[in-house]
PDB file of N, CA and C in Angstrom:
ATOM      1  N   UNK A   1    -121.384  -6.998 233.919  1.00  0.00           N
ATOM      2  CA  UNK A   1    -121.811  -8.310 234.370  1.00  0.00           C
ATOM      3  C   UNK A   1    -120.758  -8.857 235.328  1.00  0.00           C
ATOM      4  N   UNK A   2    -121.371  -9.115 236.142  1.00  0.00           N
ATOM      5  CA  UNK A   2    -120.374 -10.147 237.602  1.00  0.00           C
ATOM      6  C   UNK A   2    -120.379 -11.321 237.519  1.00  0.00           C
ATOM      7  N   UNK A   3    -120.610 -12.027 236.868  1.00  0.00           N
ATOM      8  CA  UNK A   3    -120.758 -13.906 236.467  1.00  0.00           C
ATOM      9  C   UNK A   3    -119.126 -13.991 236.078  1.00  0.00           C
ATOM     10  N   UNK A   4    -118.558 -14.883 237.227  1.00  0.00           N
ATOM     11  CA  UNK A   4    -117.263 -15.425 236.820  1.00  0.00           C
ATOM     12  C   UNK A   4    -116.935 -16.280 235.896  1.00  0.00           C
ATOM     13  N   UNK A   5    -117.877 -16.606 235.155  1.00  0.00           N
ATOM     14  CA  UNK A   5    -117.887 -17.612 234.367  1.00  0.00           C
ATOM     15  C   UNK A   5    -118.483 -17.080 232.775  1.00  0.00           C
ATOM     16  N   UNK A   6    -118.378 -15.450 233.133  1.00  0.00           N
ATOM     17  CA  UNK A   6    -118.816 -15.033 231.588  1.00  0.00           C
ATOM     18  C   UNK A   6    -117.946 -14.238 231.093  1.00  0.00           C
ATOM     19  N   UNK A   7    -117.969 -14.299 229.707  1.00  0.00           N
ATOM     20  CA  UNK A   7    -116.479 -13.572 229.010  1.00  0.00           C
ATOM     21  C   UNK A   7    -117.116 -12.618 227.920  1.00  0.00           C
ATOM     22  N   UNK A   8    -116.721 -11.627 228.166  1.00  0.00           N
ATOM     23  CA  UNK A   8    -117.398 -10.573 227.673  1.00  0.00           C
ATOM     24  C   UNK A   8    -116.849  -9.908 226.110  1.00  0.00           C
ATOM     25  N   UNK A   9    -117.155 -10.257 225.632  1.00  0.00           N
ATOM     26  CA  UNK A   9    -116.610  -9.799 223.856  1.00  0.00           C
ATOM     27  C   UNK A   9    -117.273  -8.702 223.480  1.00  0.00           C
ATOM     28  N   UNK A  10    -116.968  -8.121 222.414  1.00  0.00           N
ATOM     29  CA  UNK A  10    -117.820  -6.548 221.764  1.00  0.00           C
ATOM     30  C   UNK A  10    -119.156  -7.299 220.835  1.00  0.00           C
ATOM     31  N   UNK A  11    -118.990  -8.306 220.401  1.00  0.00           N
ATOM     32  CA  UNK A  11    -120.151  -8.888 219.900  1.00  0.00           C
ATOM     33  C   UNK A  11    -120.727 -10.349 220.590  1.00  0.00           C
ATOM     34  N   UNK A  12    -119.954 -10.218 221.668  1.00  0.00           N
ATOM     35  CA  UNK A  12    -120.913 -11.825 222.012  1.00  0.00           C
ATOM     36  C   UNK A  12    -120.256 -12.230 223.548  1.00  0.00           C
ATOM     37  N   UNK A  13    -121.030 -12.821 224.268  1.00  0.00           N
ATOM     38  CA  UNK A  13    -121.282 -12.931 225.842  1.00  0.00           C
ATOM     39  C   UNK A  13    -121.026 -14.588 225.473  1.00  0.00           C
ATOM     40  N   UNK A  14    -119.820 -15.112 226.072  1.00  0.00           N
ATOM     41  CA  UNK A  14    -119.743 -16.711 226.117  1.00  0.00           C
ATOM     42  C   UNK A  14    -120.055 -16.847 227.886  1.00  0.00           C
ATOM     43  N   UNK A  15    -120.709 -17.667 227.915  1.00  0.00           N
ATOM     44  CA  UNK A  15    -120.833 -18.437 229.145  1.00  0.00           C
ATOM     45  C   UNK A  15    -120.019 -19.525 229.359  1.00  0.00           C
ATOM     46  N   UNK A  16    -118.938 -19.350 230.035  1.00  0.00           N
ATOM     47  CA  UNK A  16    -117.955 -20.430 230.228  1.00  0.00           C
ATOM     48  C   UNK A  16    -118.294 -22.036 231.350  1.00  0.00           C
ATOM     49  N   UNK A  17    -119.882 -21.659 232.012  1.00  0.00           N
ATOM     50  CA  UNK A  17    -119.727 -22.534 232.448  1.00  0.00           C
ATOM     51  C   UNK A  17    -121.051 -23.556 232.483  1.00  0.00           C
ATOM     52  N   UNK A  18    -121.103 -23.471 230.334  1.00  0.00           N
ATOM     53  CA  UNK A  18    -122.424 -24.107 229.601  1.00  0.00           C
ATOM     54  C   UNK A  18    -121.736 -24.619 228.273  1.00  0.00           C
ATOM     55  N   UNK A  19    -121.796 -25.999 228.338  1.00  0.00           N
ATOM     56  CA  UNK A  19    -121.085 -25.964 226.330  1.00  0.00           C
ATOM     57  C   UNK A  19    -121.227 -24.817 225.511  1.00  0.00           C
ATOM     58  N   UNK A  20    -120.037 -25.041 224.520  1.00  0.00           N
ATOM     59  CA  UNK A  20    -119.973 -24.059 223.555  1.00  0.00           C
ATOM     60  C   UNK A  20    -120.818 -24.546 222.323  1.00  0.00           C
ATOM     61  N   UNK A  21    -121.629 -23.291 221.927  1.00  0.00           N
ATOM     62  CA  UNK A  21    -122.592 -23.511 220.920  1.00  0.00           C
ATOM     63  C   UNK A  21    -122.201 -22.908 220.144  1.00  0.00           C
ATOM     64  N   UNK A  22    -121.574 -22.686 219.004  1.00  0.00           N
ATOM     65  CA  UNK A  22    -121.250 -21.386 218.344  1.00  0.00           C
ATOM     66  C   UNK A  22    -121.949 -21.851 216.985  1.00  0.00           C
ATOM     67  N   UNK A  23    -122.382 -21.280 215.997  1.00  0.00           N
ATOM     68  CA  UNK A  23    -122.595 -21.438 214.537  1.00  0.00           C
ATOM     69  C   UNK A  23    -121.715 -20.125 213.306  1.00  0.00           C
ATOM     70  N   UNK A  24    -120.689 -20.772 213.541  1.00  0.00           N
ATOM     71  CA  UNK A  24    -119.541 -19.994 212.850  1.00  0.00           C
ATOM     72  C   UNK A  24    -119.435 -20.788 211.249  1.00  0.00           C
ATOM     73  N   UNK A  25    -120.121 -19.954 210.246  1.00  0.00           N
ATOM     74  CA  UNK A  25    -119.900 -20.347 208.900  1.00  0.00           C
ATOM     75  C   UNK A  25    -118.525 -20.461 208.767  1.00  0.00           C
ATOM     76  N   UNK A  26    -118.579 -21.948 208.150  1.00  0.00           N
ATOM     77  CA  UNK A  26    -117.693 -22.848 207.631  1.00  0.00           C
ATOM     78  C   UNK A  26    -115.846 -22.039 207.059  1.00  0.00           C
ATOM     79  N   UNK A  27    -116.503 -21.000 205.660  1.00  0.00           N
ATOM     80  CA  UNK A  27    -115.618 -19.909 205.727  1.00  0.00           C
ATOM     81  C   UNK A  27    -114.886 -18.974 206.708  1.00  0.00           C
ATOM     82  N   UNK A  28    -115.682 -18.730 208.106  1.00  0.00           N
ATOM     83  CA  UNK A  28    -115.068 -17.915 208.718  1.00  0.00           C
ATOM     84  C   UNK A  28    -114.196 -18.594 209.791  1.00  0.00           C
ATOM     85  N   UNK A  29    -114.667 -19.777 209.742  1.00  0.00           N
ATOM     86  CA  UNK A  29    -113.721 -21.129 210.756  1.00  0.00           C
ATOM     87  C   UNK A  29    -112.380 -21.372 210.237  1.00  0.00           C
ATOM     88  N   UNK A  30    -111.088 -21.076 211.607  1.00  0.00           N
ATOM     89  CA  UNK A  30    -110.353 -21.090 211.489  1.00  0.00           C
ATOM     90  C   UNK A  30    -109.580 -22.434 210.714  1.00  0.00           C
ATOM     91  N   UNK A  31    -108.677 -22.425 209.665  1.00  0.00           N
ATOM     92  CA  UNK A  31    -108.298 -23.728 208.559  1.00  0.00           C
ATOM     93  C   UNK A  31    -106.812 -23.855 209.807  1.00  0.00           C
ATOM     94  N   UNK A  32    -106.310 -25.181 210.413  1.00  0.00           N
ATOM     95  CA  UNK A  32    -105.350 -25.464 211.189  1.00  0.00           C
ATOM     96  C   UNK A  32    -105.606 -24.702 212.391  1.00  0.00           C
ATOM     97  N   UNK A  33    -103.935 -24.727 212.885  1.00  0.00           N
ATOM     98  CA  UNK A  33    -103.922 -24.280 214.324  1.00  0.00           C
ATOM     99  C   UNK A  33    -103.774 -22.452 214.150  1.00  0.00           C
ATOM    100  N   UNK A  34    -104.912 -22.020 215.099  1.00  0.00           N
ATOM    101  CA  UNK A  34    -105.612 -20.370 215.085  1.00  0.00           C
ATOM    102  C   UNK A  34    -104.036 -19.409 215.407  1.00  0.00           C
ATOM    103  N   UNK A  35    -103.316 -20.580 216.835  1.00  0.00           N
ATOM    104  CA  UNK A  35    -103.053 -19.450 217.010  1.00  0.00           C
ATOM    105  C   UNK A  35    -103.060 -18.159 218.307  1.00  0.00           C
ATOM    106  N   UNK A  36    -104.064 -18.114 218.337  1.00  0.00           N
ATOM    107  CA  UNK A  36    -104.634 -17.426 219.305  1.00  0.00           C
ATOM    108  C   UNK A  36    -106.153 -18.324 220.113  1.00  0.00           C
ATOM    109  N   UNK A  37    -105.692 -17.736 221.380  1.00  0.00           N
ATOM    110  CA  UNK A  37    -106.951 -18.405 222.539  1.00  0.00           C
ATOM    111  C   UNK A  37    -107.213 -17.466 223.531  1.00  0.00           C
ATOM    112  N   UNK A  38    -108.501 -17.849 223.773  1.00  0.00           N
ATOM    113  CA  UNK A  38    -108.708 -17.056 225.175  1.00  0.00           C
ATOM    114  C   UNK A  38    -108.794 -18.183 226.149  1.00  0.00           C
ATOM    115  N   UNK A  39    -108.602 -17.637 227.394  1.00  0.00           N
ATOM    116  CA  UNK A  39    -108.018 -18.512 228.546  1.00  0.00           C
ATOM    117  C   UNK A  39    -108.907 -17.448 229.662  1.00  0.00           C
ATOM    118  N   UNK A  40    -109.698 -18.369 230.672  1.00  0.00           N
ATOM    119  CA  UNK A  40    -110.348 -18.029 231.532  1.00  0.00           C
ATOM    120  C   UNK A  40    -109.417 -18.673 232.698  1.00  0.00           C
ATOM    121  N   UNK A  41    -109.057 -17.549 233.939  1.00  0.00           N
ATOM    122  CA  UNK A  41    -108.832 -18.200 235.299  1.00  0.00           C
ATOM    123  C   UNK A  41    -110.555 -18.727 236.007  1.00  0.00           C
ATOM    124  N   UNK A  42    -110.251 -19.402 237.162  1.00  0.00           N
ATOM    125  CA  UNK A  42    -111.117 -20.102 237.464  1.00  0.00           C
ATOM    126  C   UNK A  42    -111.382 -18.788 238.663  1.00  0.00           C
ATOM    127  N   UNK A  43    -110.300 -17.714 238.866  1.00  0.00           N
ATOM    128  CA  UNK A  43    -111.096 -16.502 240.033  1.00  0.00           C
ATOM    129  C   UNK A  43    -110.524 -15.403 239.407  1.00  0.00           C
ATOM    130  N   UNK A  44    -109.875 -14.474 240.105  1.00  0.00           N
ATOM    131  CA  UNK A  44    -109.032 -13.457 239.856  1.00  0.00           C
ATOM    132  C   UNK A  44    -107.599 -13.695 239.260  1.00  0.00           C
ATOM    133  N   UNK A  45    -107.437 -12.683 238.653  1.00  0.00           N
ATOM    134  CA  UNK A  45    -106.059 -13.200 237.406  1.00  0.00           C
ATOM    135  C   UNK A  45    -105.020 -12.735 238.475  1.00  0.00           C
ATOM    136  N   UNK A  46    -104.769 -13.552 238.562  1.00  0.00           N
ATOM    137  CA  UNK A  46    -103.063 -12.949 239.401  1.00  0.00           C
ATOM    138  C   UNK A  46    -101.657 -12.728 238.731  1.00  0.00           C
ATOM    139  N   UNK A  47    -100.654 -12.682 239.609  1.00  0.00           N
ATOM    140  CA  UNK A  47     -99.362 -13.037 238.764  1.00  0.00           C
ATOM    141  C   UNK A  47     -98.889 -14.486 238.562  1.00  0.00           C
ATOM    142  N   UNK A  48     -99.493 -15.473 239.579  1.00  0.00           N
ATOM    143  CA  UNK A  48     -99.247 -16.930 239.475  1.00  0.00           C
ATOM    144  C   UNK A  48    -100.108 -17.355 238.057  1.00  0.00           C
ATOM    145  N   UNK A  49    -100.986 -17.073 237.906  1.00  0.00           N
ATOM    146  CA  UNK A  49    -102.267 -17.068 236.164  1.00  0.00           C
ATOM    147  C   UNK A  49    -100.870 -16.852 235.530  1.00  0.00           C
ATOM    148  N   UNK A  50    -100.425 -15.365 235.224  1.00  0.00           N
ATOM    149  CA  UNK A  50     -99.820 -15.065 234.361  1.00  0.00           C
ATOM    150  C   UNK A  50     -98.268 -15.805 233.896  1.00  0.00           C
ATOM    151  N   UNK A  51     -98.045 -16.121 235.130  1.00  0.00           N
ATOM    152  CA  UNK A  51     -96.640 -17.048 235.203  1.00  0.00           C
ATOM    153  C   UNK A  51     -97.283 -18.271 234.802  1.00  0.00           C
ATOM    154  N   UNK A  52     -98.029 -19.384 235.149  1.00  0.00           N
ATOM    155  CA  UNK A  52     -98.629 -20.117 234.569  1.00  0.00           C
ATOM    156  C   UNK A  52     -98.721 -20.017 233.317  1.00  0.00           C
ATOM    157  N   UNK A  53     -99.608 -19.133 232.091  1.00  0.00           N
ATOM    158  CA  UNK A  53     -99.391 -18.857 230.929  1.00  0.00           C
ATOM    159  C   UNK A  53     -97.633 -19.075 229.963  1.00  0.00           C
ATOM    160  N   UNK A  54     -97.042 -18.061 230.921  1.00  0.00           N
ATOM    161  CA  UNK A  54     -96.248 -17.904 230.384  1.00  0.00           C
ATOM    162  C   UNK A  54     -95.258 -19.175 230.233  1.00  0.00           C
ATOM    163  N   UNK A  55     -95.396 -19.662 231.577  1.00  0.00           N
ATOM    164  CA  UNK A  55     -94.260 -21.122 231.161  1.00  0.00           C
ATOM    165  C   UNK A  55     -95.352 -22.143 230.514  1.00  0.00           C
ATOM    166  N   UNK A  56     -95.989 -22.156 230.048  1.00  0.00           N
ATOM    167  CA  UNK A  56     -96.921 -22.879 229.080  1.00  0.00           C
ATOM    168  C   UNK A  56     -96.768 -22.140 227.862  1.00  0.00           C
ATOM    169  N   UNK A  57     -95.718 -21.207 227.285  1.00  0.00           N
ATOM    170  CA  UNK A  57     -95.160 -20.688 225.890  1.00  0.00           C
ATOM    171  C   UNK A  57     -96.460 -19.415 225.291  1.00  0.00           C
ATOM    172  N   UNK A  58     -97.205 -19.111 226.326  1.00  0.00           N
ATOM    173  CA  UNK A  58     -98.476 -18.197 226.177  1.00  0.00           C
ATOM    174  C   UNK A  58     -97.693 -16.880 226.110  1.00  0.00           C
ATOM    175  N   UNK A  59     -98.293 -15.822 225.880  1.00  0.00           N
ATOM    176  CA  UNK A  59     -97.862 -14.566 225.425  1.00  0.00           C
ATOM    177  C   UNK A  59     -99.382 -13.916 225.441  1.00  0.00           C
ATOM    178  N   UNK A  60     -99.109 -13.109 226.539  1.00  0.00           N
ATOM    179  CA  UNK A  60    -100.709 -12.186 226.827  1.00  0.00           C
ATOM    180  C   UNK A  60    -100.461 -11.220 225.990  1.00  0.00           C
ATOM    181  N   UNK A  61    -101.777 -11.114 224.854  1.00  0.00           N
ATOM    182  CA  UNK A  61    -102.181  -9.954 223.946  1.00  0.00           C
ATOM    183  C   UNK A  61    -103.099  -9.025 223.967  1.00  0.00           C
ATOM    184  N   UNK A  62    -103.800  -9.326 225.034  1.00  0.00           N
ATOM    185  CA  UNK A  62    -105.174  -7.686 225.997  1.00  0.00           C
ATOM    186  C   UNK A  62    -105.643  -9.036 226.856  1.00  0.00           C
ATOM    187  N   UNK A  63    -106.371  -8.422 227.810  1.00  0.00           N
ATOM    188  CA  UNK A  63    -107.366  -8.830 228.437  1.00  0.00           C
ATOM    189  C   UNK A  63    -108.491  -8.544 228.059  1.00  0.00           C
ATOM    190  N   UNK A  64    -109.580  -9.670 228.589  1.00  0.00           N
ATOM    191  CA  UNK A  64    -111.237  -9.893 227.991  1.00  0.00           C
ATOM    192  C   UNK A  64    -111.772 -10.109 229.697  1.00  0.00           C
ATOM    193  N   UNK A  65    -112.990  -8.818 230.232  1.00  0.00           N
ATOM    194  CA  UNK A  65    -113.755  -9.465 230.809  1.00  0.00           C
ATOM    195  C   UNK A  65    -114.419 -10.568 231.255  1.00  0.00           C
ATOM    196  N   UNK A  66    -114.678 -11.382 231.725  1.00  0.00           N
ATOM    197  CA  UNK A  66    -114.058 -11.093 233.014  1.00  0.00           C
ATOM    198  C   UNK A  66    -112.767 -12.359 233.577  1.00  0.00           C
ATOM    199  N   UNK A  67    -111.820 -11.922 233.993  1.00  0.00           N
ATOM    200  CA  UNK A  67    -110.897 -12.291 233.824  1.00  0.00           C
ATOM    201  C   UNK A  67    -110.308 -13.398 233.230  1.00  0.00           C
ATOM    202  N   UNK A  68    -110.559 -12.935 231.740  1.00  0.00           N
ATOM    203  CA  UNK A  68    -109.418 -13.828 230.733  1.00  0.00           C
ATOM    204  C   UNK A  68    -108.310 -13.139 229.971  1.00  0.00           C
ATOM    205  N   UNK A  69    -108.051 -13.695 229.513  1.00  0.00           N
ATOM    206  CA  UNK A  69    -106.772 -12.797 228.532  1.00  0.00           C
ATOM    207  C   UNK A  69    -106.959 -13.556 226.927  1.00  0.00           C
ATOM    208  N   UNK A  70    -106.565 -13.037 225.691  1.00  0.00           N
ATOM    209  CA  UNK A  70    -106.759 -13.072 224.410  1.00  0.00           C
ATOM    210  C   UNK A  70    -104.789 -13.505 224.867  1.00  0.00           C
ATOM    211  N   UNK A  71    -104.553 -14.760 224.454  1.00  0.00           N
ATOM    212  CA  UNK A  71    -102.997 -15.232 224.275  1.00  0.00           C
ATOM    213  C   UNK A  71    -102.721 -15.530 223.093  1.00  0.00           C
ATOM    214  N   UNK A  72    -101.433 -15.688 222.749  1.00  0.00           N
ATOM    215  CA  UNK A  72    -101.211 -15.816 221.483  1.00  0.00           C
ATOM    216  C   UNK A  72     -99.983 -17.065 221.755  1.00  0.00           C
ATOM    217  N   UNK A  73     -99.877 -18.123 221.463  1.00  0.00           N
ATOM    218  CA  UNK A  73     -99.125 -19.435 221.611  1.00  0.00           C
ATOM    219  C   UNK A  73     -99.016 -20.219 220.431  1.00  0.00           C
ATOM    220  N   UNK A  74     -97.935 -21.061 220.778  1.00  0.00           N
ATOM    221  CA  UNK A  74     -97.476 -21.564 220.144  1.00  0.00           C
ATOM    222  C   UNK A  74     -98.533 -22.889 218.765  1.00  0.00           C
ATOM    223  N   UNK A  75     -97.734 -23.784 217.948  1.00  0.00           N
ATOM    224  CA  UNK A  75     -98.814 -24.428 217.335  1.00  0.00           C
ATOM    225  C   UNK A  75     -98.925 -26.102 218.452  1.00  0.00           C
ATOM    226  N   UNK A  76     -99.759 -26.209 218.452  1.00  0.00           N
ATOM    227  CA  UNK A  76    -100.218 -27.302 219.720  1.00  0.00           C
ATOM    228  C   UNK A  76    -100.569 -27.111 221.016  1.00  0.00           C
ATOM    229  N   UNK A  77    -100.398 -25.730 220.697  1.00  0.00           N
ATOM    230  CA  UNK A  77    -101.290 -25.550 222.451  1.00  0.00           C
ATOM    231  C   UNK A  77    -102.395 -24.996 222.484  1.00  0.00           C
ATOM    232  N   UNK A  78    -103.184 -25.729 223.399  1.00  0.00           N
ATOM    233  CA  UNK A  78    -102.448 -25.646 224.808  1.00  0.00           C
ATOM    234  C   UNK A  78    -102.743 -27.106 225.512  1.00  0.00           C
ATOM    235  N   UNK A  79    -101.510 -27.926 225.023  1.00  0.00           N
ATOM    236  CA  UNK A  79    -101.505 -28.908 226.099  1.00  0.00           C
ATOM    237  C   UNK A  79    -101.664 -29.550 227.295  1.00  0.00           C
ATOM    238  N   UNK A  80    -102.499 -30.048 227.824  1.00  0.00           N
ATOM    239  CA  UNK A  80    -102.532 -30.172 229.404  1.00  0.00           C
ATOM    240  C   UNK A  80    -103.870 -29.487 229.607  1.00  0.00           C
ATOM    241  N   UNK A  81    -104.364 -28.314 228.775  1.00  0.00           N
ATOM    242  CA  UNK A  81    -105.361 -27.011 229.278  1.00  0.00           C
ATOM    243  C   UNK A  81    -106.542 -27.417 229.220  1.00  0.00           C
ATOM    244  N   UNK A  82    -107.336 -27.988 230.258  1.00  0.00           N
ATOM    245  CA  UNK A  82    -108.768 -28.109 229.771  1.00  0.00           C
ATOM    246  C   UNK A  82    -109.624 -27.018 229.452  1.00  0.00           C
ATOM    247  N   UNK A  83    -110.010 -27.113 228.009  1.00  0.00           N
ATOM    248  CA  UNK A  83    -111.193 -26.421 227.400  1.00  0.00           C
ATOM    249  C   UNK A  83    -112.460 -26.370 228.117  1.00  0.00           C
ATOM    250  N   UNK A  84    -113.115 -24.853 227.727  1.00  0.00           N
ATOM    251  CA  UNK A  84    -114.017 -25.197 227.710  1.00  0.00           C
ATOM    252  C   UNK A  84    -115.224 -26.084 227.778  1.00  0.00           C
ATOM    253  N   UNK A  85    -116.259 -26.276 229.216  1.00  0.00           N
ATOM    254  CA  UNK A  85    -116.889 -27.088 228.588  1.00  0.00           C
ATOM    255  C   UNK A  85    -118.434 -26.696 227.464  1.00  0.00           C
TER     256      UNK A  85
END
């Protein structure tokens, strides 16, 4: 898939640029801060993306189609980062 705005998982296709709908039983919902995020650039991931991340206390753990990365950060972030809409 070529949609810059879709993130490609082994079980599930998010459309990054449609609210998030998810129906994640209660149990499997993360209790506090996860931890881990995925982070979509708005084009191609560069080294400025990655420097970005990184001085924002991010720590790239794989990449996810199409260009996001699975980060692993600190507890309170990601400050400043607009989510998803």
């Amino acid at each position: 898939m070529g949609d810059r705005h879709a993130i490609l998982l082994e079980n599930a296709l998010i459309d990054a640029s449609r609210p998030l709908n998810f129906s994640i039983p209660t149990h499997l919902q993360s209790q506090g801060d996860p931890g881990a995020y995925i982070v979509q650039a708005r084009g191609s991931i560069d080294a400025a993306f990655r420097a970005m991340l990184a001085a924002a206390g991010a720590e790239i753990v794989s990449y996810i189609p199409n260009n996001a990365y699975l980060v692993r950060a600190p507890a309170g972030w990601p400050l400043g980062w607009r989510p998803i809409r």
